[in-house]
N, C-alpha and C. Protein backbone atom coordinates (compact mmCIF):
# COMPACT_ATOMS: atom_id res chain seq x y z
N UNK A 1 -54.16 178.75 372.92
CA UNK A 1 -54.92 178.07 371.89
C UNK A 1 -56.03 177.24 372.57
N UNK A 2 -57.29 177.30 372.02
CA UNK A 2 -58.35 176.38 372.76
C UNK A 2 -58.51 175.19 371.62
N UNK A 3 -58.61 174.05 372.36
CA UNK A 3 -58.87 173.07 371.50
C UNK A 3 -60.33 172.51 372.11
N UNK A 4 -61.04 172.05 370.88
CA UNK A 4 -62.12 172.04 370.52
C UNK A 4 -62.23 170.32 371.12
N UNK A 5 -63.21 169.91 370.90
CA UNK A 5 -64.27 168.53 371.06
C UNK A 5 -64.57 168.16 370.20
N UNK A 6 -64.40 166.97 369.81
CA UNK A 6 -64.46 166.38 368.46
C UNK A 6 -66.21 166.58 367.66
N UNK A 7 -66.75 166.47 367.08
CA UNK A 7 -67.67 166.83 366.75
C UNK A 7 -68.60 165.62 366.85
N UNK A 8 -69.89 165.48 367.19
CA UNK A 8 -70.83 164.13 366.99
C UNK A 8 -72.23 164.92 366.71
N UNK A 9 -73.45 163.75 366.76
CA UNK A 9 -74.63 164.63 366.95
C UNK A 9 -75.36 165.40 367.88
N UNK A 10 -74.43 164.67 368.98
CA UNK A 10 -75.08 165.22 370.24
C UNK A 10 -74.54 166.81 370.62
N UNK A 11 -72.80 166.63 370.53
CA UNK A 11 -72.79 167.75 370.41
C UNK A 11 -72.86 169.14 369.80
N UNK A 12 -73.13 168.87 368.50
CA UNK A 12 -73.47 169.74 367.87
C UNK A 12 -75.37 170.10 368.35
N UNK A 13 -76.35 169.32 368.30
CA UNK A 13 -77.44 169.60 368.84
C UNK A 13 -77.30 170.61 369.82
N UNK A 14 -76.27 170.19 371.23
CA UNK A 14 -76.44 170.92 372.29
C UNK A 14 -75.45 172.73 371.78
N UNK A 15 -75.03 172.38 370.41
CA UNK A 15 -74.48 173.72 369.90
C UNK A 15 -75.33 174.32 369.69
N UNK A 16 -76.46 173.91 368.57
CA UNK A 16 -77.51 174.67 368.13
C UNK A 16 -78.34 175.14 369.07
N UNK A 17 -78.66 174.79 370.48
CA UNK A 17 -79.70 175.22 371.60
C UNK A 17 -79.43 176.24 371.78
N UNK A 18 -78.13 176.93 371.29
CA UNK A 18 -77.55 178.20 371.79
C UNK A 18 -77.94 179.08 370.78
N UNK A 19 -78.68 178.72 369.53
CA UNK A 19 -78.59 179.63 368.70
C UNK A 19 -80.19 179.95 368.56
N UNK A 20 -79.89 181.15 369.00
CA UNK A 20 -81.89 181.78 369.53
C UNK A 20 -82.75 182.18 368.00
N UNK A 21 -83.55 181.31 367.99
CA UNK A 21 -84.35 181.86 366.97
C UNK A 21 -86.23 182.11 366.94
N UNK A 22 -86.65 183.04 366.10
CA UNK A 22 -87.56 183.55 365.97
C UNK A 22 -88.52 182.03 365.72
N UNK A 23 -89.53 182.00 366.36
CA UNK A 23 -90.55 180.58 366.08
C UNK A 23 -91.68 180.93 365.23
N UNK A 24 -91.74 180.09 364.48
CA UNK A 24 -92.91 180.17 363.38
C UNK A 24 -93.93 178.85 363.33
N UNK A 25 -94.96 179.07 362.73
CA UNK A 25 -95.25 177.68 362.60
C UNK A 25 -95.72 177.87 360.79
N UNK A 26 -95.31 176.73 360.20
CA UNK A 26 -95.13 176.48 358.82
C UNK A 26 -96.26 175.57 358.79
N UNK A 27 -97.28 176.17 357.59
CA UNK A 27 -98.63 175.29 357.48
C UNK A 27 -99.16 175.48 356.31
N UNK A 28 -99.83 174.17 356.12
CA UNK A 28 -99.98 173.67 354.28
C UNK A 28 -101.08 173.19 354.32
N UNK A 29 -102.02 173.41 353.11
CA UNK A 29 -103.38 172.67 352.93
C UNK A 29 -103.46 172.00 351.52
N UNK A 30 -103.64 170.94 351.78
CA UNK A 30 -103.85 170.00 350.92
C UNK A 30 -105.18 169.34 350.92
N UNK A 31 -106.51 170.37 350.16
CA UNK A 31 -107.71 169.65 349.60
C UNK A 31 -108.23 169.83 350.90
N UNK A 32 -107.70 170.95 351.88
CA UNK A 32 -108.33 171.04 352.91
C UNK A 32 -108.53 170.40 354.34
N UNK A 33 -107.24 169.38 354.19
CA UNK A 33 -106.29 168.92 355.36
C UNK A 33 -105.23 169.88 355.56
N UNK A 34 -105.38 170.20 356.48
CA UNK A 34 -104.22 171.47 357.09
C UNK A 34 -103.20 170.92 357.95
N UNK A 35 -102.26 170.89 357.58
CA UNK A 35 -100.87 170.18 358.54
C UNK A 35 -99.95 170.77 358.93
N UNK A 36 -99.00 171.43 359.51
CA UNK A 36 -98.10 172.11 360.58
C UNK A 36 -97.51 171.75 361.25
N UNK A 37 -96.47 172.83 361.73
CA UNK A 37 -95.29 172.41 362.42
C UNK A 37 -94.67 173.65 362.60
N UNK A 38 -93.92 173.42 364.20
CA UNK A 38 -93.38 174.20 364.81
C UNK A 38 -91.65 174.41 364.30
N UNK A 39 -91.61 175.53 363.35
CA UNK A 39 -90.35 175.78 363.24
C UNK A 39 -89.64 176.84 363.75
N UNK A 40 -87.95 176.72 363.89
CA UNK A 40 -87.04 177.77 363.58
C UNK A 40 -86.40 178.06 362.63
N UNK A 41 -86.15 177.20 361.97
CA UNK A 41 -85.04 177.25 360.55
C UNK A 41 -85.88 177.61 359.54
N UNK A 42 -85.93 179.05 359.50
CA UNK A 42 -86.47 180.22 358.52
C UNK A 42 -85.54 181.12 358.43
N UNK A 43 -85.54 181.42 357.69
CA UNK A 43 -84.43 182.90 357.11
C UNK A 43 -84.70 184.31 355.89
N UNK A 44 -84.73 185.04 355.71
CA UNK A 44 -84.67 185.82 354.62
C UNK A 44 -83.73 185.68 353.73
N UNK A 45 -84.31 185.38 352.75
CA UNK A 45 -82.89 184.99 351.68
C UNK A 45 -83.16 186.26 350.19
N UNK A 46 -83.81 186.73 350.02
CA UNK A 46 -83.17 187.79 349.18
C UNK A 46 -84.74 188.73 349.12
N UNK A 47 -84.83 190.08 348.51
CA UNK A 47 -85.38 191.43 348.58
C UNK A 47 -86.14 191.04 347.11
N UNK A 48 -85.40 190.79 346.07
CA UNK A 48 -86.42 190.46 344.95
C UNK A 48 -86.06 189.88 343.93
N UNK A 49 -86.94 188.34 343.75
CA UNK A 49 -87.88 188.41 344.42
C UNK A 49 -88.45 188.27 346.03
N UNK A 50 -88.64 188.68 346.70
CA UNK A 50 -88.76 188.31 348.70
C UNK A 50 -89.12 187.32 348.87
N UNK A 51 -88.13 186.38 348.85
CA UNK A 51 -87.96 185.05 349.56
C UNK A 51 -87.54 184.41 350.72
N UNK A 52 -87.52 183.32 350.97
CA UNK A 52 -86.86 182.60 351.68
C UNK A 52 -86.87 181.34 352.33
N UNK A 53 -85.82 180.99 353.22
CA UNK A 53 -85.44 179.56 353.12
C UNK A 53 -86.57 179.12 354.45
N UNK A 54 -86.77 177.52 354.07
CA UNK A 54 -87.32 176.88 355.50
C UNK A 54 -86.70 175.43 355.30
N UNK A 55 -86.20 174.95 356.93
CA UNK A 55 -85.94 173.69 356.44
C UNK A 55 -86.69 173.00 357.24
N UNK A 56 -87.52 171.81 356.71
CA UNK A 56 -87.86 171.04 357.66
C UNK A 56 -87.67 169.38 357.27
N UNK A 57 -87.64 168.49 358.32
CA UNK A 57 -87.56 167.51 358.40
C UNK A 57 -88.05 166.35 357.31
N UNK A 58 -87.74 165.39 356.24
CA UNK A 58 -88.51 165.32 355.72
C UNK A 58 -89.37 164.00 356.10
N UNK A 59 -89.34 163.70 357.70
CA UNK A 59 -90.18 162.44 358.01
C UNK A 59 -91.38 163.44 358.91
N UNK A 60 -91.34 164.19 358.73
CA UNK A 60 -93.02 165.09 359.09
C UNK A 60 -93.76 164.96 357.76
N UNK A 61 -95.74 164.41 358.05
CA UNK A 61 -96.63 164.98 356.82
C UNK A 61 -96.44 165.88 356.33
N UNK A 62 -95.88 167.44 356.95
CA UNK A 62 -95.72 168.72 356.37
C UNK A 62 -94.95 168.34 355.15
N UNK A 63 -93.84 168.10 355.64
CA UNK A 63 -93.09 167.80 354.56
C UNK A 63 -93.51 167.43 352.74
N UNK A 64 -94.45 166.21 353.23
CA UNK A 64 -94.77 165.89 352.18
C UNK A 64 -96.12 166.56 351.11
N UNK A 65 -96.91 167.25 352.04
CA UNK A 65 -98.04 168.23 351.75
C UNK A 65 -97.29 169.24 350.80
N UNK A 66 -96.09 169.63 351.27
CA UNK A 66 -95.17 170.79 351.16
C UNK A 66 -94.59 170.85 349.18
N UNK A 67 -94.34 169.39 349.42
CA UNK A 67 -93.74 168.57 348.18
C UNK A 67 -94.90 168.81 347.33
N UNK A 68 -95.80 168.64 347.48
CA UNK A 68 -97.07 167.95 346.35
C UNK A 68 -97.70 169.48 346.11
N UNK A 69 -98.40 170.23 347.01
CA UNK A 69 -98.73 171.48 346.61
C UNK A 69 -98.09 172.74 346.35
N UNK A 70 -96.65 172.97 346.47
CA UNK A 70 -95.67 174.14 346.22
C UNK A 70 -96.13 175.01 347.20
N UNK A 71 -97.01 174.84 348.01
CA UNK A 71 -97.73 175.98 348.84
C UNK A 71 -97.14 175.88 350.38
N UNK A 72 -97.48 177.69 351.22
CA UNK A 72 -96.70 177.29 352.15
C UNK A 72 -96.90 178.33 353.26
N UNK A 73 -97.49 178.61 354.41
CA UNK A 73 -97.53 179.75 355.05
C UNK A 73 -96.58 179.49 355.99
N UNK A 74 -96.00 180.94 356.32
CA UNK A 74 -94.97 181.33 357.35
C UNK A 74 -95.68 181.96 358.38
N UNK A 75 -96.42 181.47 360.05
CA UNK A 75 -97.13 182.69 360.48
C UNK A 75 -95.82 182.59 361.59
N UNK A 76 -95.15 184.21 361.98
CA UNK A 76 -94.43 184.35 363.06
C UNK A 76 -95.03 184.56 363.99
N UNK A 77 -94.77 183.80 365.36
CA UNK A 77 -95.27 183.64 366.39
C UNK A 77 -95.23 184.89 367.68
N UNK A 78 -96.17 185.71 368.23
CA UNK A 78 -95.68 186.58 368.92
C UNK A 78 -95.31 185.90 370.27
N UNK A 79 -95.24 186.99 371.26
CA UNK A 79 -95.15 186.15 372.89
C UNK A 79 -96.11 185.38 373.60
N UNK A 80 -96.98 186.01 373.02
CA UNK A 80 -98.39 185.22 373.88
C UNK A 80 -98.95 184.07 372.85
N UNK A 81 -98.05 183.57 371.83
CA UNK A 81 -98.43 182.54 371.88
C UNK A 81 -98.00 181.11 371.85
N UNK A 82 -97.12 181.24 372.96
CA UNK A 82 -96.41 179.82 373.44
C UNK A 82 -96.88 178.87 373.16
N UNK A 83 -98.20 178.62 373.82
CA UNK A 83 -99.44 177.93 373.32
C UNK A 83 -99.00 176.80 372.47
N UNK A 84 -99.36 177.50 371.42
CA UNK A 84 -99.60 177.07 369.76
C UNK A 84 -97.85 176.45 369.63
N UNK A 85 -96.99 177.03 369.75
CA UNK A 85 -95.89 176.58 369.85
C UNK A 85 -95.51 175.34 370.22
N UNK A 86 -95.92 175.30 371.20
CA UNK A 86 -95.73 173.75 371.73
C UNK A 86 -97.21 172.91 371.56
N UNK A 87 -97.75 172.77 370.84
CA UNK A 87 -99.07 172.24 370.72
C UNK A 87 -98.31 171.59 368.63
N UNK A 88 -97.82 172.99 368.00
CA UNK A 88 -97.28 172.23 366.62
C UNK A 88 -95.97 171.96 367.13
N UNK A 89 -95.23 171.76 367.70
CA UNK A 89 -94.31 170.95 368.20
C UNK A 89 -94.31 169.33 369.14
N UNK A 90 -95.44 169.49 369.34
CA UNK A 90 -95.57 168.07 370.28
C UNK A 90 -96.37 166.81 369.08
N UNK A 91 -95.62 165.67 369.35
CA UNK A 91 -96.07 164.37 368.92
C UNK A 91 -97.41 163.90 369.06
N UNK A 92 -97.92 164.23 370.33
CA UNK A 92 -98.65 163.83 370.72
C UNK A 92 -100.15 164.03 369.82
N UNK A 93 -100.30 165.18 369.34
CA UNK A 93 -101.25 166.02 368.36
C UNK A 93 -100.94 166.24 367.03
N UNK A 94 -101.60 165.36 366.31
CA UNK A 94 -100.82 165.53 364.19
C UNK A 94 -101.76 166.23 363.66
N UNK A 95 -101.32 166.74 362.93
CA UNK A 95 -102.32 167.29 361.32
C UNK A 95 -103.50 168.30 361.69
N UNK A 96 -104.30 167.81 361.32
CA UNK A 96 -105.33 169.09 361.29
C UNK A 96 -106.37 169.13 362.53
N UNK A 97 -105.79 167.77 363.74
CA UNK A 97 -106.29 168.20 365.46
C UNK A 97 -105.30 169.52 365.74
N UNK A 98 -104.06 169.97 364.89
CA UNK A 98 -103.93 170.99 366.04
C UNK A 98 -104.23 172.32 365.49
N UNK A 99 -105.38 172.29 364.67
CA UNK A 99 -105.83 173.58 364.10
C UNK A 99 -107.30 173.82 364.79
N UNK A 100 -107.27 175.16 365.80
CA UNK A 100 -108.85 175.35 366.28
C UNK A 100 -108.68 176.45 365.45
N UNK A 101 -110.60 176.06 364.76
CA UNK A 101 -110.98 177.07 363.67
C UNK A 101 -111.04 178.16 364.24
N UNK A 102 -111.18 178.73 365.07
CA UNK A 102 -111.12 179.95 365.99
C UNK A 102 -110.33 181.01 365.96
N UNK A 103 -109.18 180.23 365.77
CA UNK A 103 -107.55 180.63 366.28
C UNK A 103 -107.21 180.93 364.25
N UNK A 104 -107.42 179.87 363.17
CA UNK A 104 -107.05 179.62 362.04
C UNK A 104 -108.38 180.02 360.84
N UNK A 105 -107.82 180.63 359.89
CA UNK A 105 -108.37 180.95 359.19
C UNK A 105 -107.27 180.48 357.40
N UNK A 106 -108.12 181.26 356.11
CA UNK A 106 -106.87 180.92 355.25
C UNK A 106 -106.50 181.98 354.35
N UNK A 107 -105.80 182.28 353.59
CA UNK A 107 -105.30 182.79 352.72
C UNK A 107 -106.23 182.69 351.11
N UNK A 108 -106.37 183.62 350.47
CA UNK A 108 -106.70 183.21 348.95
C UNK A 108 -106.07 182.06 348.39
N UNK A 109 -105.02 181.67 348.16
CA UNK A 109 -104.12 180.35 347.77
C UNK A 109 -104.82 179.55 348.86
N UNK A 110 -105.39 179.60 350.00
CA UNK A 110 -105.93 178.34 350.58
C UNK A 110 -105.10 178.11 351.73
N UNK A 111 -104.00 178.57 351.79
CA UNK A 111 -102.72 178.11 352.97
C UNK A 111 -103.44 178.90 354.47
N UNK A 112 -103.44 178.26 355.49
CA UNK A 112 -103.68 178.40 356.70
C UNK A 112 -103.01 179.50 357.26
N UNK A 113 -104.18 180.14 358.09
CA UNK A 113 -103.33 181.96 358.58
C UNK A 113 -103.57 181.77 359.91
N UNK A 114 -102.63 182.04 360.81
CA UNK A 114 -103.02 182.38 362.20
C UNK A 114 -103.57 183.41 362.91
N UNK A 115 -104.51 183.75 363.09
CA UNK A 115 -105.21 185.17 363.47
C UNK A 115 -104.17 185.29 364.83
N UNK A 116 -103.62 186.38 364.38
CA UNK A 116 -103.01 187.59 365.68
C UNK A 116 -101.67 186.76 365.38
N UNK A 117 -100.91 186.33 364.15
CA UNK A 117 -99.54 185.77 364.52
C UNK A 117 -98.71 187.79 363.80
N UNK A 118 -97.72 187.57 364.43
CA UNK A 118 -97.02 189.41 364.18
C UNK A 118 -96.74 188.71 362.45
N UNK A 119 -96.63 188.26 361.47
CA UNK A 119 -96.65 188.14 360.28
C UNK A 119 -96.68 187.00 359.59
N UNK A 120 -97.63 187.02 358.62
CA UNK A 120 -97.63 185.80 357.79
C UNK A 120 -97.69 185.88 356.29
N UNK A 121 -96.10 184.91 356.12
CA UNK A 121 -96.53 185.26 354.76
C UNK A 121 -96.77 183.70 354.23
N UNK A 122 -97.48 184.45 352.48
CA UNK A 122 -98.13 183.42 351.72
C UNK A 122 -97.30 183.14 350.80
N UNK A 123 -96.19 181.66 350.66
CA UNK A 123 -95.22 181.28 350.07
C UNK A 123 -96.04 180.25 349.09
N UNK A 124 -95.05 180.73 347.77
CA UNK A 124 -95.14 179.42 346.89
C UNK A 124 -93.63 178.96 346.89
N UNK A 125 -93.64 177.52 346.96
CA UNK A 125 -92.15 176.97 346.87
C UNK A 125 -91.74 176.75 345.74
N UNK A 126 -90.19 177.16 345.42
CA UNK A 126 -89.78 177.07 344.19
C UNK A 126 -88.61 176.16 343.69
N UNK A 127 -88.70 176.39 344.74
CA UNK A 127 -86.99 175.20 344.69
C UNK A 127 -86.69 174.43 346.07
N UNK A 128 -86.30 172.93 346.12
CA UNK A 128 -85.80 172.80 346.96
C UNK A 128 -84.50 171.87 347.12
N UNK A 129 -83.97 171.02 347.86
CA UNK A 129 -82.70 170.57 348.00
C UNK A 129 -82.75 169.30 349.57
N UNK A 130 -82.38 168.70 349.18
CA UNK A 130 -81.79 167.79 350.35
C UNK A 130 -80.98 167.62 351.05
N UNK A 131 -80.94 167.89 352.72
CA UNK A 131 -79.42 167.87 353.47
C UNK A 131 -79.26 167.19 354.05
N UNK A 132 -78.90 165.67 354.58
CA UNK A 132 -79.42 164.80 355.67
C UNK A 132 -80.62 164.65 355.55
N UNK A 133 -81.23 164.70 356.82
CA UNK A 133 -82.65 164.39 357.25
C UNK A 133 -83.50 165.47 356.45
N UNK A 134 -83.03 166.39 355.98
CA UNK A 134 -83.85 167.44 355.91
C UNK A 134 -83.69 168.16 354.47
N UNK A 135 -84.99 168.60 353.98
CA UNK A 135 -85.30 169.56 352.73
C UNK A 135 -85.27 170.80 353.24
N UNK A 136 -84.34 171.80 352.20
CA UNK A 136 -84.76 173.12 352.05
C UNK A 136 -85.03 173.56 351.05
N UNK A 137 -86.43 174.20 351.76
CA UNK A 137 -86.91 175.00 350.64
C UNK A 137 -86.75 176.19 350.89
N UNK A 138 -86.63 176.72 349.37
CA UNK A 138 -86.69 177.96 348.80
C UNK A 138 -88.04 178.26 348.24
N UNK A 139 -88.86 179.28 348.94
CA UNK A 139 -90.11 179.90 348.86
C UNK A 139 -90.10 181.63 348.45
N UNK A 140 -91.05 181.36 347.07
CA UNK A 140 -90.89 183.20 346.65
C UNK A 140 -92.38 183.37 347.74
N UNK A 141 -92.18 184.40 348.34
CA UNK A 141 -93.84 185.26 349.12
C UNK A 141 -94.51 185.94 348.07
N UNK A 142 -95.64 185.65 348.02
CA UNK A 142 -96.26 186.09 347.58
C UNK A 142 -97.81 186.91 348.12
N UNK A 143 -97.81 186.71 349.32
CA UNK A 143 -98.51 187.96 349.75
C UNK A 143 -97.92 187.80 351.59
N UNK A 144 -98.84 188.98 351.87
CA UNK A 144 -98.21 189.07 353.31
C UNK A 144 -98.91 189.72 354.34
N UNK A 145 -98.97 189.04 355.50
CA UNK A 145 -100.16 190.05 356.43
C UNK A 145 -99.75 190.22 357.53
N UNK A 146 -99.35 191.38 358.02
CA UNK A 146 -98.62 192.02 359.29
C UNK A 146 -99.35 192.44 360.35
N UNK A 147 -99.15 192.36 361.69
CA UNK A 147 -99.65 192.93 363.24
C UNK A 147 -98.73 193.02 363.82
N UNK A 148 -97.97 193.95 363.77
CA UNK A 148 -96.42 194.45 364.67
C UNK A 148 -96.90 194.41 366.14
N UNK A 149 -97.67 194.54 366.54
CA UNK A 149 -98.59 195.65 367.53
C UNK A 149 -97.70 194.78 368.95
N UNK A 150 -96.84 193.54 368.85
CA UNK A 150 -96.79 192.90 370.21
C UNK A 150 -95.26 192.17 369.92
N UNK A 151 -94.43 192.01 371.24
CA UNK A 151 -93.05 191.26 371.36
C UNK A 151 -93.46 189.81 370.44
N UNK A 152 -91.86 189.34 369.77
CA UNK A 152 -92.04 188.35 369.39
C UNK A 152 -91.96 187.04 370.36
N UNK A 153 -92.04 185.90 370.16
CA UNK A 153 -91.49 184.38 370.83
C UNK A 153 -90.03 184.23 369.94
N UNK A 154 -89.48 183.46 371.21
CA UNK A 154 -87.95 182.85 370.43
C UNK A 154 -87.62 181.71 371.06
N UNK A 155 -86.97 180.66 370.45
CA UNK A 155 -86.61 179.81 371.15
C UNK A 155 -85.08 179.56 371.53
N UNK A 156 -84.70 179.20 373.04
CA UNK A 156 -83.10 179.54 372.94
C UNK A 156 -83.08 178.65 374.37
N UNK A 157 -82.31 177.14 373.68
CA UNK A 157 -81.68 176.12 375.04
C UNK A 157 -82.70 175.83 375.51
N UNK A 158 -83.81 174.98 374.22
CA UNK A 158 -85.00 174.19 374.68
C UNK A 158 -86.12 174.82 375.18
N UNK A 159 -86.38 176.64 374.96
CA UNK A 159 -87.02 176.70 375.99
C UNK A 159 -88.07 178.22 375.12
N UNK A 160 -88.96 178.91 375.20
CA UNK A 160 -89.32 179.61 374.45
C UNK A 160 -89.39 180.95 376.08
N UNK A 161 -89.23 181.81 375.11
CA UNK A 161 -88.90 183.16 375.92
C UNK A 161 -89.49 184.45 374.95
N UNK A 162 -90.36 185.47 375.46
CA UNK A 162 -90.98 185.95 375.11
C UNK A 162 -89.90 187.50 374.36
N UNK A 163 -89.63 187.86 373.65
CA UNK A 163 -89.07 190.01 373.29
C UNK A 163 -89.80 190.55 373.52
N UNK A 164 -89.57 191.39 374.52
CA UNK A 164 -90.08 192.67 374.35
C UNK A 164 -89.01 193.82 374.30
N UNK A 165 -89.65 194.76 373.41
CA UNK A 165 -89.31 196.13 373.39
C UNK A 165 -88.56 196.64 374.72
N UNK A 166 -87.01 196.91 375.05
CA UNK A 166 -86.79 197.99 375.78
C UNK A 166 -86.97 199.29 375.74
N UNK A 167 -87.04 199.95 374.80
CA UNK A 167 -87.76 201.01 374.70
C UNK A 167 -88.60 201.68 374.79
């Protein structure tokens, strides 16, 4: 029989480092302030209508952009762009300094697109919920723009690591 470790925050945190996920960055325009953030906690939650879940924090601006306009882009991050990853993940850079117009463009609904992310979709939020620190939302897609063409990014034990294809 293995016996377990009592549970706290710390260790559960250092549980979740183990659990590898696909990186996105989640971005909202409000009147043309564009705000973002580096997520993992995305999921597919059902075929139709094609939705799904995001949770984020609710002491980020995103958050609250998120609240007020129902609007919501998902761009998935490929390998080459670590970059951007840690640029909407760092403190150091808020809101709409970490958008180069170059790199960002928008959607008809107005929501911020990442040129060359492997997919982005254009969410309206429909529902959401409170867990702790954090809101999830439930987002129907409503449109969607794909570039398979390259490995994804993932993040796994603090650290981002590029897929590629064995095949």
């Amino acid at each position: 029989m293995i016996t377990g470790k009592p549970i706290s925050s710390d260790m559960f945190k250092q549980s979740m480092r183990f659990l590898a996920g696909g990186v996105c960055i989640l971005a909202t325009n409000n009147d043309g302030d564009w705000n973002g953030l580096t997520i993992t906690a995305v999921c597919s939650l059902t075929i139709d209508p094609p939705s799904l879940v995001a949770c984020v924090n609710r002491n980020t601006g995103t958050h609250g952009i998120m609240c007020r306009t129902k609007r919501v882009s998902i761009n998935v991050l490929s390998y080459d762009q670590t970059d951007i990853a840690e640029l909407f993940s760092s403190s150091a850079v808020r809101g709409p300094q970490r958008f180069d117009k170059d790199k960002w463009t928008e959607m008809a609904s107005g929501v911020p697109v990442l040129l060359g992310a492997l997919a982005v979709m254009d969410c309206e939020v429909v529902q959401q919920t409170s867990v702790g620190q954090h809101s999830v939302f439930f987002c129907e897609v409503k449109n969607v723009v794909l570039q398979p063409d390259r490995g994804a990014l993932v993040h796994f034990n603090q650290k981002f690591f590029p897929v590629q294809s064995v095949c």
